[in-house]
N, C-alpha and C. Protein backbone atom coordinates (compact mmCIF):
# COMPACT_ATOMS: atom_id res chain seq x y z
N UNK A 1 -6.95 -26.45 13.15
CA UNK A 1 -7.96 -26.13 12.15
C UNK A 1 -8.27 -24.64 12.23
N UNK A 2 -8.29 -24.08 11.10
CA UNK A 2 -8.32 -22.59 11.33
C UNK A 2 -10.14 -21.91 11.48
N UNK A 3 -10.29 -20.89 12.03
CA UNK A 3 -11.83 -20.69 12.26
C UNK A 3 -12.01 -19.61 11.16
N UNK A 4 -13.33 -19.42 11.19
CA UNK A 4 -14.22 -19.11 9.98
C UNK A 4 -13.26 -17.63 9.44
N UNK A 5 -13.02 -16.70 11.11
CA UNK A 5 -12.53 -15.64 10.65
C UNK A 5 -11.25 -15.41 9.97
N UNK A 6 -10.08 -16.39 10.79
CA UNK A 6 -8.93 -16.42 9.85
C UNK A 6 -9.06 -17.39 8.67
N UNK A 7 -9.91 -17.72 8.08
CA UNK A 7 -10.04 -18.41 6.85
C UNK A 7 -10.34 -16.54 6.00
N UNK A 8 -11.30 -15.93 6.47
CA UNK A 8 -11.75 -14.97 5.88
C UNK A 8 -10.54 -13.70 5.91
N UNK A 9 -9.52 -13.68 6.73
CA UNK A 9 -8.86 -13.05 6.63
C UNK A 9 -7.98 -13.32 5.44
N UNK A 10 -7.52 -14.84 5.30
CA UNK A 10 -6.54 -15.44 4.79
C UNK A 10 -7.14 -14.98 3.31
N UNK A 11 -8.56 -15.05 2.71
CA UNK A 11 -8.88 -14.83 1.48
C UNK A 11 -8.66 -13.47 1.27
N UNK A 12 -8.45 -12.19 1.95
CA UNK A 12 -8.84 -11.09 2.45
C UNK A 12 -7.69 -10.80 1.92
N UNK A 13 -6.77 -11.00 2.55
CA UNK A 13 -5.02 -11.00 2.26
C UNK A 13 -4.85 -11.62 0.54
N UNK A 14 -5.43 -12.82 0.09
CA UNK A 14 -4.96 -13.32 -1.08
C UNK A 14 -5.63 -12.54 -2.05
N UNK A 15 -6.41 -11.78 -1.58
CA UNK A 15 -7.59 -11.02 -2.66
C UNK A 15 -6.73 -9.55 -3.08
N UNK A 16 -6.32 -9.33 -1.88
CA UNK A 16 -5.75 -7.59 -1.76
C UNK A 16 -4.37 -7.97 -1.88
N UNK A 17 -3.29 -8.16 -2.83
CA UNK A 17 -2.23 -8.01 -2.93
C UNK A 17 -1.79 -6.86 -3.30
N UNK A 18 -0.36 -6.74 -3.52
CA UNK A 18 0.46 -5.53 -3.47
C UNK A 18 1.29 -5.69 -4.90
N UNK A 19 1.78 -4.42 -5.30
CA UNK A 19 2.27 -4.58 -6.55
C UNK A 19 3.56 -3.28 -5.83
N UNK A 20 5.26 -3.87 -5.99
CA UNK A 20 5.69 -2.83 -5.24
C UNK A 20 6.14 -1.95 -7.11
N UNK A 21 6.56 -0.91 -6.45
CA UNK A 21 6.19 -0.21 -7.97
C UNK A 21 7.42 0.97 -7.33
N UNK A 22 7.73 1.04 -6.09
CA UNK A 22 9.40 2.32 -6.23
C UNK A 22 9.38 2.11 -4.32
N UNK A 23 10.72 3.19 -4.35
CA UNK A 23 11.04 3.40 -2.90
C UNK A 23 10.99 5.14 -3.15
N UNK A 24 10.47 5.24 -1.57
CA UNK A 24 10.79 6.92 -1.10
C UNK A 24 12.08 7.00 -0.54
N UNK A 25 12.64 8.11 -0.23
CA UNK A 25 13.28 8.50 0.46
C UNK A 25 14.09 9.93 1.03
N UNK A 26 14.52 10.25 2.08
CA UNK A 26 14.76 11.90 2.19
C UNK A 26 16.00 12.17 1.15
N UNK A 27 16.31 13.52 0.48
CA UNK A 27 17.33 13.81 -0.15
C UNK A 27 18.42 13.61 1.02
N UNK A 28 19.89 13.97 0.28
CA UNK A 28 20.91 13.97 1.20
C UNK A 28 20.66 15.34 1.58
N UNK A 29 20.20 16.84 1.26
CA UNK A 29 20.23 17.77 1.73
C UNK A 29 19.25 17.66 2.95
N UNK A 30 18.28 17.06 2.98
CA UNK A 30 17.36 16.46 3.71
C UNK A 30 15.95 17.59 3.53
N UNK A 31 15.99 18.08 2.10
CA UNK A 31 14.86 19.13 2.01
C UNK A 31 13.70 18.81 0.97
N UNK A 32 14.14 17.45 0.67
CA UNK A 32 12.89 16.78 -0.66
C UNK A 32 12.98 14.98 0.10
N UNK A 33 11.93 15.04 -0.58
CA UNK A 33 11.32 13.49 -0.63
C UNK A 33 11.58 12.64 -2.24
N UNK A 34 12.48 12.11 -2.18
CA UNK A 34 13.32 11.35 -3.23
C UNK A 34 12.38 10.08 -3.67
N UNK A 35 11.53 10.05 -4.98
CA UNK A 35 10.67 9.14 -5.02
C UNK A 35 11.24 8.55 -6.86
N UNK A 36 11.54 6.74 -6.34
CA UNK A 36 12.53 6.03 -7.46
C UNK A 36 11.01 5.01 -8.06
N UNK A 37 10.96 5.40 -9.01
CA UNK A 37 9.71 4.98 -9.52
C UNK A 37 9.94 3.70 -10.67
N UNK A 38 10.16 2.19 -10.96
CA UNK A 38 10.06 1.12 -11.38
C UNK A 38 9.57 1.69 -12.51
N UNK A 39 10.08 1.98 -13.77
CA UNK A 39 9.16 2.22 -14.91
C UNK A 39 8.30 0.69 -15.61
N UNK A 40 8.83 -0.34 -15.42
CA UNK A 40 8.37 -1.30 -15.73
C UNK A 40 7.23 -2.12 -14.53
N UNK A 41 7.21 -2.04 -13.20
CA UNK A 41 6.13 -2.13 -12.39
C UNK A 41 5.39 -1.08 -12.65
N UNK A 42 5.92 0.15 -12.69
CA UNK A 42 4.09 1.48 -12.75
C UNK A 42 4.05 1.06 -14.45
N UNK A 43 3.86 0.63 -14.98
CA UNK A 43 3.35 -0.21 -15.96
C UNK A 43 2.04 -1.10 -15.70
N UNK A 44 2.75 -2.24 -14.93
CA UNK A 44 1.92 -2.65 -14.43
C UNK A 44 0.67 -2.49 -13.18
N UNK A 45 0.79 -0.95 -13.13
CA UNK A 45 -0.59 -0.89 -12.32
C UNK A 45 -1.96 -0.51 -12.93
N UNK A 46 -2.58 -0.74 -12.02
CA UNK A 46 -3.96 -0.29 -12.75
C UNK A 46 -4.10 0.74 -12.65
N UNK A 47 -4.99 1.64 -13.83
CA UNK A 47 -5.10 3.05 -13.68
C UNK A 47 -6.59 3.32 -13.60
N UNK A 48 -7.01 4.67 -13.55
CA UNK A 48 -8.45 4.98 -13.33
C UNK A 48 -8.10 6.48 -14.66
N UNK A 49 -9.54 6.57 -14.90
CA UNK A 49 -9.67 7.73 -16.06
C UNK A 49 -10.59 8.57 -15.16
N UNK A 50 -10.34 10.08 -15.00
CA UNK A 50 -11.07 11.10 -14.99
C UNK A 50 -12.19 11.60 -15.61
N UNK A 51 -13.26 12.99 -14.82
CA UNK A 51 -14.34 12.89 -16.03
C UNK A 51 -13.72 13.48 -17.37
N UNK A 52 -12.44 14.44 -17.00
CA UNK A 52 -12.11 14.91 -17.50
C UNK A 52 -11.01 14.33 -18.76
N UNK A 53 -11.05 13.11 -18.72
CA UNK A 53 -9.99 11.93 -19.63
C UNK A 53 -8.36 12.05 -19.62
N UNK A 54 -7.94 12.22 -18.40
CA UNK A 54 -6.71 12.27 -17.62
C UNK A 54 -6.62 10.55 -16.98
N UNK A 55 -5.73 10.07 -17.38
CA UNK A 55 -5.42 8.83 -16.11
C UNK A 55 -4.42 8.81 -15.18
N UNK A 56 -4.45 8.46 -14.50
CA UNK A 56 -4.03 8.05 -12.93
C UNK A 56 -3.99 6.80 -12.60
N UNK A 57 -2.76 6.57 -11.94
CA UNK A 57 -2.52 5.31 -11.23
C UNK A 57 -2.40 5.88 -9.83
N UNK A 58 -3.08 4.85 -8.86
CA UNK A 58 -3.15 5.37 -7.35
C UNK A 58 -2.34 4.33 -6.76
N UNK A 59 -1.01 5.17 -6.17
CA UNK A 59 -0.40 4.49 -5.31
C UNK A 59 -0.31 5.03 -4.08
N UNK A 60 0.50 3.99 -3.58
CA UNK A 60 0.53 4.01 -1.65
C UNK A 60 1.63 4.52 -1.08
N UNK A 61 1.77 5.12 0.07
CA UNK A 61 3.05 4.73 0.84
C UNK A 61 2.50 5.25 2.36
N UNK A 62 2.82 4.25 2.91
CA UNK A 62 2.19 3.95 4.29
C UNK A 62 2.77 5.23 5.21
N UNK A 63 1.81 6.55 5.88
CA UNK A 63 2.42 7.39 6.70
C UNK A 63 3.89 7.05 7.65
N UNK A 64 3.09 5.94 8.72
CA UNK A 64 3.93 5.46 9.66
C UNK A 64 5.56 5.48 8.83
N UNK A 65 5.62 4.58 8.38
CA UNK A 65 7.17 4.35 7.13
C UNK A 65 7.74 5.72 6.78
N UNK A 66 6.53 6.22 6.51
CA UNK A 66 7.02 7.35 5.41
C UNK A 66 7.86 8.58 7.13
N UNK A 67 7.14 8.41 7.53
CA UNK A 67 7.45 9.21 9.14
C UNK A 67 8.35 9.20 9.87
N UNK A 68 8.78 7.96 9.58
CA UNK A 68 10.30 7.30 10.32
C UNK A 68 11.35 7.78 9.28
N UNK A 69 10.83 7.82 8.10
CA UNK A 69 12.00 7.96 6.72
C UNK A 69 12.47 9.65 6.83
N UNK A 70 11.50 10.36 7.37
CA UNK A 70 11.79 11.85 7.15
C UNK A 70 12.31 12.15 8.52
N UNK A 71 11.71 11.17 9.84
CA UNK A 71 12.64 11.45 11.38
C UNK A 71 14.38 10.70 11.12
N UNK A 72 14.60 10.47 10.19
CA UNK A 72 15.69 9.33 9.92
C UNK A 72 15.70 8.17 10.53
N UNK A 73 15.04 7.44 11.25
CA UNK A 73 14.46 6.01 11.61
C UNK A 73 15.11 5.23 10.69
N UNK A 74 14.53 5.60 9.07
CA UNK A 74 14.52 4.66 7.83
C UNK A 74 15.42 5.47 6.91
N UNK A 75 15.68 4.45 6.06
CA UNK A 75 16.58 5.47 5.04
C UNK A 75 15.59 4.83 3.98
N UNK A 76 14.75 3.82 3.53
CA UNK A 76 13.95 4.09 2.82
C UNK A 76 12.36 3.32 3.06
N UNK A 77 11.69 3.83 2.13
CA UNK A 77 10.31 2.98 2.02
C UNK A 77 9.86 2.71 0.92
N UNK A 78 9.03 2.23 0.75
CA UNK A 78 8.41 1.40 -0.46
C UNK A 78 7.39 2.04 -0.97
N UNK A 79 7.06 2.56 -2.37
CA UNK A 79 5.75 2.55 -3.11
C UNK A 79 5.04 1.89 -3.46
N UNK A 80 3.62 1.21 -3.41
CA UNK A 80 2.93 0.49 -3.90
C UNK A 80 1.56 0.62 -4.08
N UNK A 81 0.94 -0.60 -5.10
CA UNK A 81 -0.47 -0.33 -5.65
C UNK A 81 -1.06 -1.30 -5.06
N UNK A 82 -2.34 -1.38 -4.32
CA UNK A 82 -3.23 -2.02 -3.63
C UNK A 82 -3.84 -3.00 -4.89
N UNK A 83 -3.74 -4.28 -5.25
CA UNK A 83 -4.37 -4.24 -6.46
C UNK A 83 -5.93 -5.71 -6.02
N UNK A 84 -6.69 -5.34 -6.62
CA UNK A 84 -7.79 -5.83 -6.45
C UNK A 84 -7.89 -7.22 -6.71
């Protein structure tokens, strides 16, 4: 039987999903950060408006990942939107 907290985690997790939306990765010269962007997922993210009436979609990419991808660890990582 699960306790109060992993019940609250479990909603926590089903509440905060992920929307993956591209991958990073280093160039072959190894002097840029190569970012493949899903035109049909960044569609689907949510955006925010400025005071200035500019929008923005806020996405992610987790340091750690991203850190291993530029030490060559990884050859790639994932973009994504935290979605509410």
């Amino acid at each position: 039987m699960p306790t109060k907290k992993q019940e609250e985690m479990n909603e926590e997790k089903n509440e905060n999903s992920s929307l993956l939306v591209g991958y990073a990765r280093k160039s072959n010269a190894g002097g840029a950060l190569k970012l493949s962007v899903n035109t049909d997922s960044f569609a689907d993210c949510q955006t925010y408006v400025t005071s200035d009436g500019q929008v923005y979609a806020q996405l992610l990419i987790s340091m750690r990942a991203l850190n291993k991808v530029l030490d060559g660890e990884r050859a790639v990582t994932t973009i994504s939107q935290i979605q509410d």
